[in-house]
PDB file of N, CA and C in Angstrom:
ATOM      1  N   UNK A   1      -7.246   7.076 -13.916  1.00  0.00           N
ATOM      2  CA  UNK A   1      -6.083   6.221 -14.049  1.00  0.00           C
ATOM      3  C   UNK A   1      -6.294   4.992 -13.170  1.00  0.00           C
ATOM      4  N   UNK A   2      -6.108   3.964 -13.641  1.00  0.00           N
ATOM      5  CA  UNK A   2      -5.917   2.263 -12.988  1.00  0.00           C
ATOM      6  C   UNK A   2      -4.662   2.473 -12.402  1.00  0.00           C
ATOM      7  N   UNK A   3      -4.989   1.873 -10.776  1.00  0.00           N
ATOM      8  CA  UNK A   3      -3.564   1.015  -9.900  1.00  0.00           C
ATOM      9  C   UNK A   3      -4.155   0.121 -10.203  1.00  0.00           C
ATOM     10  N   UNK A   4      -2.643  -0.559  -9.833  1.00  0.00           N
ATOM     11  CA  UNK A   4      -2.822  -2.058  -9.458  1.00  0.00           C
ATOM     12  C   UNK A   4      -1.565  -2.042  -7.982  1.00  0.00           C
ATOM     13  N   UNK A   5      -2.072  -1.927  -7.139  1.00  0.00           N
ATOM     14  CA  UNK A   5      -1.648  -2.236  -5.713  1.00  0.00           C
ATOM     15  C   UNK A   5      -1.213  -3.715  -4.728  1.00  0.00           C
ATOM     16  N   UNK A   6       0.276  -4.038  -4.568  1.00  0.00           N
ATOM     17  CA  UNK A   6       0.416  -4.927  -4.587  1.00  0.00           C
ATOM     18  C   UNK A   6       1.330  -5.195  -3.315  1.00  0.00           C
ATOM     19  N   UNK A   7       0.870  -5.477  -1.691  1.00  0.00           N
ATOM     20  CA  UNK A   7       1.292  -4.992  -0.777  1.00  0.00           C
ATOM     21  C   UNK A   7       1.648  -6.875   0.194  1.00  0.00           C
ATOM     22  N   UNK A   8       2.834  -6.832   0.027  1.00  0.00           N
ATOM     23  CA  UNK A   8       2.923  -7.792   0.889  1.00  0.00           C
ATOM     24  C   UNK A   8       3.170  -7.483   2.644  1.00  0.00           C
ATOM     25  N   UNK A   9       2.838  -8.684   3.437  1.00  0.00           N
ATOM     26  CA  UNK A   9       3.002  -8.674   4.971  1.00  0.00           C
ATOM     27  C   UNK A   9       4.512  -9.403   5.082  1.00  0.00           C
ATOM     28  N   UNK A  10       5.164  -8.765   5.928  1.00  0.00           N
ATOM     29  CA  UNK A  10       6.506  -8.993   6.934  1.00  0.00           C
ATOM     30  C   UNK A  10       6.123 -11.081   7.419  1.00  0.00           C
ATOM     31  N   UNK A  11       7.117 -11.596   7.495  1.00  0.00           N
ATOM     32  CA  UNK A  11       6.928 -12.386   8.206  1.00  0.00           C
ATOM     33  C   UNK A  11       7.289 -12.679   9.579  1.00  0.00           C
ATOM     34  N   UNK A  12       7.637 -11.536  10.512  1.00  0.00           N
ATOM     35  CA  UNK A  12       7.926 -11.534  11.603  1.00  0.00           C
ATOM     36  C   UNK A  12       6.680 -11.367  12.296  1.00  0.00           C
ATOM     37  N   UNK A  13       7.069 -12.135  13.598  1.00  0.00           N
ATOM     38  CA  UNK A  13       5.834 -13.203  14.549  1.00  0.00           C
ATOM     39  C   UNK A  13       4.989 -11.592  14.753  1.00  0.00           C
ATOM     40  N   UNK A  14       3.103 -11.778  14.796  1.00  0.00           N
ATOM     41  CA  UNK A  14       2.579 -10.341  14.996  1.00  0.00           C
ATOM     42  C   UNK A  14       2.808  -9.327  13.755  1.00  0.00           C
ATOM     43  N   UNK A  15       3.256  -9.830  12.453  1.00  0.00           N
ATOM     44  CA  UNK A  15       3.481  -9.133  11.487  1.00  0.00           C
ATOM     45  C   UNK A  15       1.702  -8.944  10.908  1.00  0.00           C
ATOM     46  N   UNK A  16       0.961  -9.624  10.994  1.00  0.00           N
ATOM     47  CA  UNK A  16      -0.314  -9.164  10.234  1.00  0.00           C
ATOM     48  C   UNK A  16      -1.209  -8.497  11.494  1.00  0.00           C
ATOM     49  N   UNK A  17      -2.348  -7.710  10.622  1.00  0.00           N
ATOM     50  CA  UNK A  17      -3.076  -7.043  11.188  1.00  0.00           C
ATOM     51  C   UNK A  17      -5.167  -7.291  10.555  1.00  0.00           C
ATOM     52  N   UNK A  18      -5.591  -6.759  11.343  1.00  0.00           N
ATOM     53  CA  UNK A  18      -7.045  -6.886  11.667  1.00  0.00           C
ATOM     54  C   UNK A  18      -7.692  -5.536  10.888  1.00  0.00           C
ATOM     55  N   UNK A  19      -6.559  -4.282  10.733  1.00  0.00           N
ATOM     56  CA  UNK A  19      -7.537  -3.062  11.228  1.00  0.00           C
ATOM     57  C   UNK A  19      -7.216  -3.081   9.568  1.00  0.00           C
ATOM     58  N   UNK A  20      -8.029  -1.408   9.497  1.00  0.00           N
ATOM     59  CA  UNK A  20      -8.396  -0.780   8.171  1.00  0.00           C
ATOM     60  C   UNK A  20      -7.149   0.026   7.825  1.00  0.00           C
ATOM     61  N   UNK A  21      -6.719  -0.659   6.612  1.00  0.00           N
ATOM     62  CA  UNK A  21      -5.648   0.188   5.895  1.00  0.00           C
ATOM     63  C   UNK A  21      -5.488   0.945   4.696  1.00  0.00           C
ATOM     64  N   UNK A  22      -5.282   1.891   4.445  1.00  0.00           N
ATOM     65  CA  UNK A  22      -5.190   2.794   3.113  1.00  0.00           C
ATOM     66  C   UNK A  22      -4.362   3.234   2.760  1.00  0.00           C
ATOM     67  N   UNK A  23      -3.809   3.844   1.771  1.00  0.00           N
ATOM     68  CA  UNK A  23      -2.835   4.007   0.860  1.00  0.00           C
ATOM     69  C   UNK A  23      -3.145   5.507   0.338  1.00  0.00           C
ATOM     70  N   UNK A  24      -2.381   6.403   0.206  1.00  0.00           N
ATOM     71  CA  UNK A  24      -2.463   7.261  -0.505  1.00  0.00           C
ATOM     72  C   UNK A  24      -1.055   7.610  -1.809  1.00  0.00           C
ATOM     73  N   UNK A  25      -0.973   7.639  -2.740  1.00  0.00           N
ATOM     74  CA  UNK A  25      -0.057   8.065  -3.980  1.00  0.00           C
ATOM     75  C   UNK A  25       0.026   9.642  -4.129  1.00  0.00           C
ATOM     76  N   UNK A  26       1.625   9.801  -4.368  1.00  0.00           N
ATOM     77  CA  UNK A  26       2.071  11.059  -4.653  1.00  0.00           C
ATOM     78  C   UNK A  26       2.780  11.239  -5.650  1.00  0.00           C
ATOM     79  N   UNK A  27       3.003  11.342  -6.685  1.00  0.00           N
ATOM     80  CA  UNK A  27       4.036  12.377  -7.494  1.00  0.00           C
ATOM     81  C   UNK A  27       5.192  13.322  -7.524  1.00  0.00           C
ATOM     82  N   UNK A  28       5.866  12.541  -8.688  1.00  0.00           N
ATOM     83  CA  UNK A  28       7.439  13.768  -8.312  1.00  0.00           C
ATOM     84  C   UNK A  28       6.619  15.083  -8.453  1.00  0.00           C
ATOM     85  N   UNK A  29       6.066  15.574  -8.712  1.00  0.00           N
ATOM     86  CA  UNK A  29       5.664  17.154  -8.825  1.00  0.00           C
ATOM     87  C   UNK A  29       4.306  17.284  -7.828  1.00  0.00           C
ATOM     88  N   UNK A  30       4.124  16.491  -6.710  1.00  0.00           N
ATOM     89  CA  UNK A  30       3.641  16.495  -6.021  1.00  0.00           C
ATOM     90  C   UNK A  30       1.677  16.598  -5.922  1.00  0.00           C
ATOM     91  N   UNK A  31       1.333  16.199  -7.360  1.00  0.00           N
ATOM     92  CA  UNK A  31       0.215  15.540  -7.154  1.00  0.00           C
ATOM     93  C   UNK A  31      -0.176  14.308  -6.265  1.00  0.00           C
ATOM     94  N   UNK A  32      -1.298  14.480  -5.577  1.00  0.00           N
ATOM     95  CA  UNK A  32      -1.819  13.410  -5.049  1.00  0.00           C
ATOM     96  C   UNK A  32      -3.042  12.351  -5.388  1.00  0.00           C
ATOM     97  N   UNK A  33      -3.614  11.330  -4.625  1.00  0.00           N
ATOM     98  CA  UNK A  33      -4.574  10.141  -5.034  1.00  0.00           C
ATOM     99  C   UNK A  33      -5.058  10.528  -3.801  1.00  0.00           C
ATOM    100  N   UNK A  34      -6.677  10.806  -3.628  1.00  0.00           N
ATOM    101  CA  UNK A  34      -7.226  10.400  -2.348  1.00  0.00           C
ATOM    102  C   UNK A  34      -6.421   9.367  -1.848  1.00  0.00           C
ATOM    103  N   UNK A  35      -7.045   8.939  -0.367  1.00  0.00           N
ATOM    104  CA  UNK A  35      -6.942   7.866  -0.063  1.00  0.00           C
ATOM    105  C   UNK A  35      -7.607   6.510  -0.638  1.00  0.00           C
ATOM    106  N   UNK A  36      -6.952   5.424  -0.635  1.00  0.00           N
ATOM    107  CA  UNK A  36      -7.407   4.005  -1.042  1.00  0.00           C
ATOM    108  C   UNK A  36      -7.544   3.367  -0.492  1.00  0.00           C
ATOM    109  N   UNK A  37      -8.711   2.712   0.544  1.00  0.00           N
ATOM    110  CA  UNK A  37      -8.579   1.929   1.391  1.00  0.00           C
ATOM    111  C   UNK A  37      -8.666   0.243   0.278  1.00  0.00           C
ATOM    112  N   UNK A  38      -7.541  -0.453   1.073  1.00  0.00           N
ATOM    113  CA  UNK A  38      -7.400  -1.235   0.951  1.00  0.00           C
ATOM    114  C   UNK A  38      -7.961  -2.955   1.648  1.00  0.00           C
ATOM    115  N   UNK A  39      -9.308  -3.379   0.782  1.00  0.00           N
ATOM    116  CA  UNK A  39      -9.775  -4.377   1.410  1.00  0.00           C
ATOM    117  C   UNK A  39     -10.505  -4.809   0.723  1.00  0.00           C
ATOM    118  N   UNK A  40     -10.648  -6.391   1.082  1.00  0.00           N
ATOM    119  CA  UNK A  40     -11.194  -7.077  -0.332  1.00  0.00           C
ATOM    120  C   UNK A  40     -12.642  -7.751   0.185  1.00  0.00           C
ATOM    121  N   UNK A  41     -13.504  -7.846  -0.001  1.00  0.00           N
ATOM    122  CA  UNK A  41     -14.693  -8.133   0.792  1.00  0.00           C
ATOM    123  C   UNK A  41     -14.942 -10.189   1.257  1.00  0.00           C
ATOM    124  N   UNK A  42     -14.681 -10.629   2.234  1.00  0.00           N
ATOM    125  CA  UNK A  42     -14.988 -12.020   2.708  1.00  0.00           C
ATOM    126  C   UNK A  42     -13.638 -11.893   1.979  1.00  0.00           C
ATOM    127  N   UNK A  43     -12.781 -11.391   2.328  1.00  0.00           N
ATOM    128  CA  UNK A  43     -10.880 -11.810   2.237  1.00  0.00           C
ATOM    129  C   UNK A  43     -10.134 -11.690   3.630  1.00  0.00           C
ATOM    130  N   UNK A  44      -9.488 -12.218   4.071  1.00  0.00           N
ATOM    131  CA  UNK A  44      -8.756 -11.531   5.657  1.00  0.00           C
ATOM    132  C   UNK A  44      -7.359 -11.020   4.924  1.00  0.00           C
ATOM    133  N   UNK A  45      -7.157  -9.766   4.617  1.00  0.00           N
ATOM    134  CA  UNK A  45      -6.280  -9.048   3.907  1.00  0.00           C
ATOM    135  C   UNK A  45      -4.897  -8.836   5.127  1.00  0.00           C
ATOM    136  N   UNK A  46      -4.004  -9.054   4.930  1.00  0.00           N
ATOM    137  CA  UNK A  46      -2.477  -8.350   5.539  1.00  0.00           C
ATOM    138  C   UNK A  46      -2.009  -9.681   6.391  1.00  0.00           C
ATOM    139  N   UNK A  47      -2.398 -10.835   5.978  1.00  0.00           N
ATOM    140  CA  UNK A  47      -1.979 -11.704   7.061  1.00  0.00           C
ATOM    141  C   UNK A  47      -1.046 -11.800   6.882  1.00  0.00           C
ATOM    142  N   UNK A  48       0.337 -12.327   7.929  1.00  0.00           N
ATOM    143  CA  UNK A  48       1.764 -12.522   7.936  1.00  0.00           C
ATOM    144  C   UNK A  48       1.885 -13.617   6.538  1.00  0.00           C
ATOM    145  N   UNK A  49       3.404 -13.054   6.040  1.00  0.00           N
ATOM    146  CA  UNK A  49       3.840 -13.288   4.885  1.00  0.00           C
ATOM    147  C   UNK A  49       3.058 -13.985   3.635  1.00  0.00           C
ATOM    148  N   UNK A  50       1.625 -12.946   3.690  1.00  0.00           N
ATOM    149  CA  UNK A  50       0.945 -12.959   2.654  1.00  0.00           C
ATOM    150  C   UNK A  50       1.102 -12.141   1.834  1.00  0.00           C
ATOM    151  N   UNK A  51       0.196 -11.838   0.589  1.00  0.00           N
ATOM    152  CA  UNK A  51       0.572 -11.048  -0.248  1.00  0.00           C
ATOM    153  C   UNK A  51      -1.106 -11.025  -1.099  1.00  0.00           C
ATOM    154  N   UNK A  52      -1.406  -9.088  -0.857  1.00  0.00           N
ATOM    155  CA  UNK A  52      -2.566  -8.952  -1.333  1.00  0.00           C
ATOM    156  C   UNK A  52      -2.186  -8.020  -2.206  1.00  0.00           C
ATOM    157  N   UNK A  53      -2.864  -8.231  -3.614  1.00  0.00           N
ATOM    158  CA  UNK A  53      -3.399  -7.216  -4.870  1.00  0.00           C
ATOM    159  C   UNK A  53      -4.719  -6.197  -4.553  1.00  0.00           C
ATOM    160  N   UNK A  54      -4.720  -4.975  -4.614  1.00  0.00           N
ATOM    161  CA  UNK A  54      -6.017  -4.325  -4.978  1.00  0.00           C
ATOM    162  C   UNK A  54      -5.813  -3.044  -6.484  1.00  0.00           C
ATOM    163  N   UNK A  55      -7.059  -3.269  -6.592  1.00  0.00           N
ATOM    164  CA  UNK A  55      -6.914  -2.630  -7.983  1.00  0.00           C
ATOM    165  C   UNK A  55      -7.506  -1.219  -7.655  1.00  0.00           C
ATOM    166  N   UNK A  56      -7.515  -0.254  -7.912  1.00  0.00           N
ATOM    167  CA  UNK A  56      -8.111   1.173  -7.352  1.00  0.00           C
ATOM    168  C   UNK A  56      -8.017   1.823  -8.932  1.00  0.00           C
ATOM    169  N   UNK A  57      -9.033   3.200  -8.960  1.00  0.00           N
ATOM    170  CA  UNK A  57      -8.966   4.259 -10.000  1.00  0.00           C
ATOM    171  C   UNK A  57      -8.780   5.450  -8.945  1.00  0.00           C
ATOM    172  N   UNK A  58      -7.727   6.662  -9.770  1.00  0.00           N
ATOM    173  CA  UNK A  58      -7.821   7.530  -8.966  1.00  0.00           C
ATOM    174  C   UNK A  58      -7.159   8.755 -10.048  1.00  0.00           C
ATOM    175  N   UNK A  59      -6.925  10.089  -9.731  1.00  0.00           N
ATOM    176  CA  UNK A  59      -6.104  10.778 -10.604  1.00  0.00           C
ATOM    177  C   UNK A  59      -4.464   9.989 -10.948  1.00  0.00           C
ATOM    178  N   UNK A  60      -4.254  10.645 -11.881  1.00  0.00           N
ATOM    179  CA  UNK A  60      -3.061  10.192 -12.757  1.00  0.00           C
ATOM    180  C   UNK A  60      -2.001  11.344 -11.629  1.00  0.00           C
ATOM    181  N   UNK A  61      -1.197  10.883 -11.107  1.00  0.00           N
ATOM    182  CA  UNK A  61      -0.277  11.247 -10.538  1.00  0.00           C
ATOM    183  C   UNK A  61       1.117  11.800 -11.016  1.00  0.00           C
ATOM    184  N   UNK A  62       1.072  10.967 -12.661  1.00  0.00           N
ATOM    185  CA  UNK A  62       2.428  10.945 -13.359  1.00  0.00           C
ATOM    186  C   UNK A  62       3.490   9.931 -12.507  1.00  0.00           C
ATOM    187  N   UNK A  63       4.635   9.975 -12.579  1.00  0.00           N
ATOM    188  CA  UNK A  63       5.453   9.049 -11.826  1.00  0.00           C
ATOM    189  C   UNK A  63       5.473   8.962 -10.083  1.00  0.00           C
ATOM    190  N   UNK A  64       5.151   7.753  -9.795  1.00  0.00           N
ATOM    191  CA  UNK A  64       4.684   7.890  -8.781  1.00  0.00           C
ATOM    192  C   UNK A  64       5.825   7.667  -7.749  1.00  0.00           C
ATOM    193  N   UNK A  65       6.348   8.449  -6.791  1.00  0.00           N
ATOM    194  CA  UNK A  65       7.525   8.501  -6.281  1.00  0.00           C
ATOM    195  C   UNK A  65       7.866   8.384  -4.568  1.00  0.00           C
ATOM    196  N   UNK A  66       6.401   8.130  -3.910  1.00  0.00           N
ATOM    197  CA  UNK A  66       6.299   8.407  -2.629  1.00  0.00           C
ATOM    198  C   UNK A  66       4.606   7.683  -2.399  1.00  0.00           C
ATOM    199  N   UNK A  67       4.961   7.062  -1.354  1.00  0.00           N
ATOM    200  CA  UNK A  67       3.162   6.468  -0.632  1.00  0.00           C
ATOM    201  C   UNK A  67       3.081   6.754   0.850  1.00  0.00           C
ATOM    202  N   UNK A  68       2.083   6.904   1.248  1.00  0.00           N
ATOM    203  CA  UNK A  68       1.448   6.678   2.641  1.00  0.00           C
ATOM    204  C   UNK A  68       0.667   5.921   2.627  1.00  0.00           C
ATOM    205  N   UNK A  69       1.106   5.124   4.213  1.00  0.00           N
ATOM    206  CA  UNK A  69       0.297   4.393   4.377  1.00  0.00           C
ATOM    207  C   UNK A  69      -0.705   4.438   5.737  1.00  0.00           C
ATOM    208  N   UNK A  70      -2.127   4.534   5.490  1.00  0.00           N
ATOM    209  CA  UNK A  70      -2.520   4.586   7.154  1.00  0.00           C
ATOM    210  C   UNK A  70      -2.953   3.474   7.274  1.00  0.00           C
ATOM    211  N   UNK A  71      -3.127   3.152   9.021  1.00  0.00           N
ATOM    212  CA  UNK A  71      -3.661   1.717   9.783  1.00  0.00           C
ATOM    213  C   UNK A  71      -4.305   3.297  10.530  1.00  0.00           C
ATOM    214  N   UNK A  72      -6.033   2.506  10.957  1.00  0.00           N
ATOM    215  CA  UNK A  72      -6.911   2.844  11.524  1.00  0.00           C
ATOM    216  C   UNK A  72      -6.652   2.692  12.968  1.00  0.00           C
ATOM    217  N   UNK A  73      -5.765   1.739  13.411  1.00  0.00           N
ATOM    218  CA  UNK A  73      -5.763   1.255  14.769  1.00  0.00           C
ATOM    219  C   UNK A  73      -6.515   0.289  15.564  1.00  0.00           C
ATOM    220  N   UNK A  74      -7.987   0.171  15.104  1.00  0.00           N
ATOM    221  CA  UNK A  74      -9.300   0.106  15.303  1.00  0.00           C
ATOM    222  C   UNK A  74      -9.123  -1.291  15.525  1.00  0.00           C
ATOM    223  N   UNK A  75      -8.090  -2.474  15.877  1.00  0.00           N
ATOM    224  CA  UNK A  75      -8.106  -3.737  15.926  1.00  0.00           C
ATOM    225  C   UNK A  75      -7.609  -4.453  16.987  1.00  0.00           C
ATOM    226  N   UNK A  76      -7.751  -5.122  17.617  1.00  0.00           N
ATOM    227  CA  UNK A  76      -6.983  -5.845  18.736  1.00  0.00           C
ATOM    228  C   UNK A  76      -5.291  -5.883  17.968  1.00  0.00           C
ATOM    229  N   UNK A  77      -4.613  -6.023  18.288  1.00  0.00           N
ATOM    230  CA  UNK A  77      -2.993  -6.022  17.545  1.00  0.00           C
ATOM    231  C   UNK A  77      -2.887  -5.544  16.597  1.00  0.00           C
ATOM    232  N   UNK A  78      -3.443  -4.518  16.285  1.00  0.00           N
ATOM    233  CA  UNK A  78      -3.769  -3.969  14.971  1.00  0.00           C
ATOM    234  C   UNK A  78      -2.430  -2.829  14.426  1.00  0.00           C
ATOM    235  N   UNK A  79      -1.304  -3.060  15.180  1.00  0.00           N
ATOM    236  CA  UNK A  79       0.460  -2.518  14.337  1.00  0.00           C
ATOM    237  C   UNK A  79      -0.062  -3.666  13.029  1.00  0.00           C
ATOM    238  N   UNK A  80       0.892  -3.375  12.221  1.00  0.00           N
ATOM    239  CA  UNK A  80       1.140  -3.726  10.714  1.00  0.00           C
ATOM    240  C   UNK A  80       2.600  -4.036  10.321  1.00  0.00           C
ATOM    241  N   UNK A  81       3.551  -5.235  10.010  1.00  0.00           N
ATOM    242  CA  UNK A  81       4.699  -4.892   9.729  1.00  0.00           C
ATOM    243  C   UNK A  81       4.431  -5.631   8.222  1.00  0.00           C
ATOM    244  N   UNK A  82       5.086  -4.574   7.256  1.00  0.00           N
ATOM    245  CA  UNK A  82       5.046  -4.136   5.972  1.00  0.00           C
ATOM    246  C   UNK A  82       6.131  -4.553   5.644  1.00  0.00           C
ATOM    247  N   UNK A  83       6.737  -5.552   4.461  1.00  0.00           N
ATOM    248  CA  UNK A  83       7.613  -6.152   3.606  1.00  0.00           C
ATOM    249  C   UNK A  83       8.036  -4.738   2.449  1.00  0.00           C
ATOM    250  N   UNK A  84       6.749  -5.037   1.431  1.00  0.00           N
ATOM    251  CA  UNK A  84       6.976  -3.951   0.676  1.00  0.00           C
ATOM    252  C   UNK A  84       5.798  -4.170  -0.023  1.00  0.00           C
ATOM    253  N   UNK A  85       5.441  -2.439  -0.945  1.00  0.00           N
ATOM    254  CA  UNK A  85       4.565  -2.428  -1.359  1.00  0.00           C
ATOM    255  C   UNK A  85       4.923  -2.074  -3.066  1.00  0.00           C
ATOM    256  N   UNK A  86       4.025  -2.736  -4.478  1.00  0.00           N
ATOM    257  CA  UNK A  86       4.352  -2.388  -5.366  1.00  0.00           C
ATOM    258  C   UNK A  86       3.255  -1.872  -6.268  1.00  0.00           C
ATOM    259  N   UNK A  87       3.700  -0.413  -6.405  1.00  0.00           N
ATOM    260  CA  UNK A  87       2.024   0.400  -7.133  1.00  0.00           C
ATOM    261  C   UNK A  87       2.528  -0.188  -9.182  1.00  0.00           C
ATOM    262  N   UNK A  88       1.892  -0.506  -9.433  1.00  0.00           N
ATOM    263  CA  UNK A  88       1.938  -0.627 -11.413  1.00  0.00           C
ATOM    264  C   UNK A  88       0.260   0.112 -11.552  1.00  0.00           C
ATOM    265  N   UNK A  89       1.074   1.269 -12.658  1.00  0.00           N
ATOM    266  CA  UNK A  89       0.108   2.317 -12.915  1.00  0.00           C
ATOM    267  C   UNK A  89      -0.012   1.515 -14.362  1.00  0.00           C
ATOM    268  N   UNK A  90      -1.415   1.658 -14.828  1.00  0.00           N
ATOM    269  CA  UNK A  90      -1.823   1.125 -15.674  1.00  0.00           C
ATOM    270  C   UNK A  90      -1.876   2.058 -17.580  1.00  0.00           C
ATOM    271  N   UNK A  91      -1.248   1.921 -18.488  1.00  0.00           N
ATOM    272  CA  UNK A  91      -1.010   3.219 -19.066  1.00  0.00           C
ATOM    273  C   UNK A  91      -1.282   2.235 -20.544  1.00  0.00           C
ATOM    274  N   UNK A  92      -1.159   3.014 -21.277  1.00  0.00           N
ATOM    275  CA  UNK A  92      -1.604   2.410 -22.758  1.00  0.00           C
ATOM    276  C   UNK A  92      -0.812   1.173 -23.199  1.00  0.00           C
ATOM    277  N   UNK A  93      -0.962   0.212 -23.597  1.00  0.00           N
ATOM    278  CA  UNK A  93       0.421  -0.496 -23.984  1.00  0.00           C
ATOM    279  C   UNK A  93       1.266  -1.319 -22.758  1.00  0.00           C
ATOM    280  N   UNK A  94       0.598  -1.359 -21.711  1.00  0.00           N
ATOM    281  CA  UNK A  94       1.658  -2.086 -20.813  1.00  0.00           C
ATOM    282  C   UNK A  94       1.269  -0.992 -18.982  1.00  0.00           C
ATOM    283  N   UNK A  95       2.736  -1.338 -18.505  1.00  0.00           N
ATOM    284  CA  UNK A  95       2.242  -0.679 -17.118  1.00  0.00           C
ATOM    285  C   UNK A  95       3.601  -0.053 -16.984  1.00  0.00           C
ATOM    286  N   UNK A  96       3.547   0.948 -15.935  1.00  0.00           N
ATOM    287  CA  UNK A  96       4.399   1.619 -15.054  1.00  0.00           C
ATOM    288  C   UNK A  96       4.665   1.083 -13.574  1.00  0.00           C
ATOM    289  N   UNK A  97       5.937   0.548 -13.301  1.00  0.00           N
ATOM    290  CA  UNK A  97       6.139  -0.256 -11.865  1.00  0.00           C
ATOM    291  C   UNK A  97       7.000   0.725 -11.064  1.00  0.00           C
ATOM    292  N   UNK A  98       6.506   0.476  -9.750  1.00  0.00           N
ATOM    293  CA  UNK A  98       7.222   1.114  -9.002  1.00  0.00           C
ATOM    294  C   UNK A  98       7.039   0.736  -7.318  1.00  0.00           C
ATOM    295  N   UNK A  99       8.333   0.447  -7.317  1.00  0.00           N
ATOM    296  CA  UNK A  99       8.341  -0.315  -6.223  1.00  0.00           C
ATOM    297  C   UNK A  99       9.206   0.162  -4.742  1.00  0.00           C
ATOM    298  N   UNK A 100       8.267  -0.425  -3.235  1.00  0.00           N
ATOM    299  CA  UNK A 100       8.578   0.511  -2.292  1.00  0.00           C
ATOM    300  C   UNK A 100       8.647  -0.155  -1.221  1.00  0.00           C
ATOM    301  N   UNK A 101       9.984  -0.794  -0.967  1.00  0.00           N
ATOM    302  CA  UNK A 101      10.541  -1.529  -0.232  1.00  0.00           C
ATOM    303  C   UNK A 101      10.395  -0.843   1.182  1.00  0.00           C
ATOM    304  N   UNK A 102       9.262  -1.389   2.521  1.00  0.00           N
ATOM    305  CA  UNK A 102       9.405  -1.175   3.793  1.00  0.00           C
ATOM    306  C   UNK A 102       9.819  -1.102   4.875  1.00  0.00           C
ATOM    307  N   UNK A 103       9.322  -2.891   5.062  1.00  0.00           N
ATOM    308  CA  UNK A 103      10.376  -3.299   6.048  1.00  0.00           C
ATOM    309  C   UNK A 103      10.217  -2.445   7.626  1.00  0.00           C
ATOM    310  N   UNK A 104       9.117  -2.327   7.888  1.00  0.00           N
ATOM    311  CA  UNK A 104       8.992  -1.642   8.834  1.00  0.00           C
ATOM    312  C   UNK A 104       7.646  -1.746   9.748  1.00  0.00           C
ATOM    313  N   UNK A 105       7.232  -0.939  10.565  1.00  0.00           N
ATOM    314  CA  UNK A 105       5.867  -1.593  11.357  1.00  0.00           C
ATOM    315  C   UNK A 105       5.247  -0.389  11.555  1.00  0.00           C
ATOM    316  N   UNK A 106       4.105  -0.199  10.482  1.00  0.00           N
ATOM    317  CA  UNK A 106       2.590   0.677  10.539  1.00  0.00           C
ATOM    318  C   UNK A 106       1.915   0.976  11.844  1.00  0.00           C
ATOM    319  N   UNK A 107       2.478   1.782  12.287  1.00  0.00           N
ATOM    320  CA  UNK A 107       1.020   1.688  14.061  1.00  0.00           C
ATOM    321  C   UNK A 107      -0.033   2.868  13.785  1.00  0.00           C
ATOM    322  N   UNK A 108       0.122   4.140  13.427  1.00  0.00           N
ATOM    323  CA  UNK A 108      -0.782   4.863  12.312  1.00  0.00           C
ATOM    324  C   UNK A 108      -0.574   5.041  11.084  1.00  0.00           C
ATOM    325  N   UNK A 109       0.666   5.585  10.574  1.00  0.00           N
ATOM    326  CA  UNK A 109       1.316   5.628   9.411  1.00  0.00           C
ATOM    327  C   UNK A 109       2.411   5.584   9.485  1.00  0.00           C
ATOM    328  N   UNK A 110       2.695   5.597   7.621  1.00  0.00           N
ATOM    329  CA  UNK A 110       4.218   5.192   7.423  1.00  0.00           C
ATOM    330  C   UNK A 110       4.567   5.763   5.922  1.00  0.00           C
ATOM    331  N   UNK A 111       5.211   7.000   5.988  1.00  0.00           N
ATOM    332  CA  UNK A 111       5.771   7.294   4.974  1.00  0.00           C
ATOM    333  C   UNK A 111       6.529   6.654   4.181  1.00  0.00           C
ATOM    334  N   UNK A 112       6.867   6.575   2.490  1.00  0.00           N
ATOM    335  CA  UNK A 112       7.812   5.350   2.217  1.00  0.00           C
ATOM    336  C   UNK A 112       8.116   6.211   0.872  1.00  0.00           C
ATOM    337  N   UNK A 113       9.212   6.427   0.087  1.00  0.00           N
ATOM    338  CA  UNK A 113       9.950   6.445  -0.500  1.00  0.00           C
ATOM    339  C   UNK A 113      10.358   5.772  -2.009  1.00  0.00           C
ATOM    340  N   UNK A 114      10.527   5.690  -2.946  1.00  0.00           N
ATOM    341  CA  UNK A 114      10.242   4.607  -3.751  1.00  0.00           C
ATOM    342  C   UNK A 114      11.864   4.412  -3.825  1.00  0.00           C
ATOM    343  N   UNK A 115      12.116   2.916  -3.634  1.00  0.00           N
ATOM    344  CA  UNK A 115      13.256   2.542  -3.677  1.00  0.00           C
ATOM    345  C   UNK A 115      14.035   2.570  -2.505  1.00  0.00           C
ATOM    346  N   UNK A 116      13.715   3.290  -1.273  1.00  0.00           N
ATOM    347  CA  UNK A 116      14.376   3.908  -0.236  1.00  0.00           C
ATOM    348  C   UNK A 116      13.997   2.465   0.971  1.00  0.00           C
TER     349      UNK A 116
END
């Protein structure tokens, strides 16, 4: 199954980050997606009130209802404050959106909710 991963940065001062971030997808019936690290090669990904796309393959989850997110830590200022993130699952005919409003600050992880 195709994501399309679509994660904007907070614009509060220290809102972007340096370190390694990934994503994992869950399911109302509680299938999961490995992890996805998220990074685009010669891109500086998560900068304050930017906004990065990544595209990933992973199992089909069915409706996707819940994400994690990890930060590695591994960076000089390397917290994360997260706007929101929007997974569109890629399906015959069009896409599946689902969207996961944050609003909050990543220092290892961050559970999130869809809609919550």
């Amino acid at each position: 199954m195709k994501y399309k991963i679509t994660v904007t940065t907070g614009t509060l001062r220290g809102a972007g980050t340096d370190a390694s971030i990934s994503i994992k997808l869950t399911g109302k019936d509680g299938a999961e997606t490995g992890k996805f690290k998220l990074d685009k090669f010669f891109h500086d990904d998560f900068e304050r009130g930017e906004t990065d796309t990544y595209e990933v393959s992973g199992d089909d989850v069915g409706d996707v209802v819940m994400i994690i997110l990890n930060n590695n830590g591994m960076a000089i200022k390397s917290d994360w404050y997260i706007a929101k993130v929007v997974v569109e699952k890629m399906i015959e005919g069009g896409t599946e959106k689902y969207e996961f409003p944050c609003y909050r600050w990543v220092v290892h992880h961050l559970v999130v909710y869809e809609g919550k």
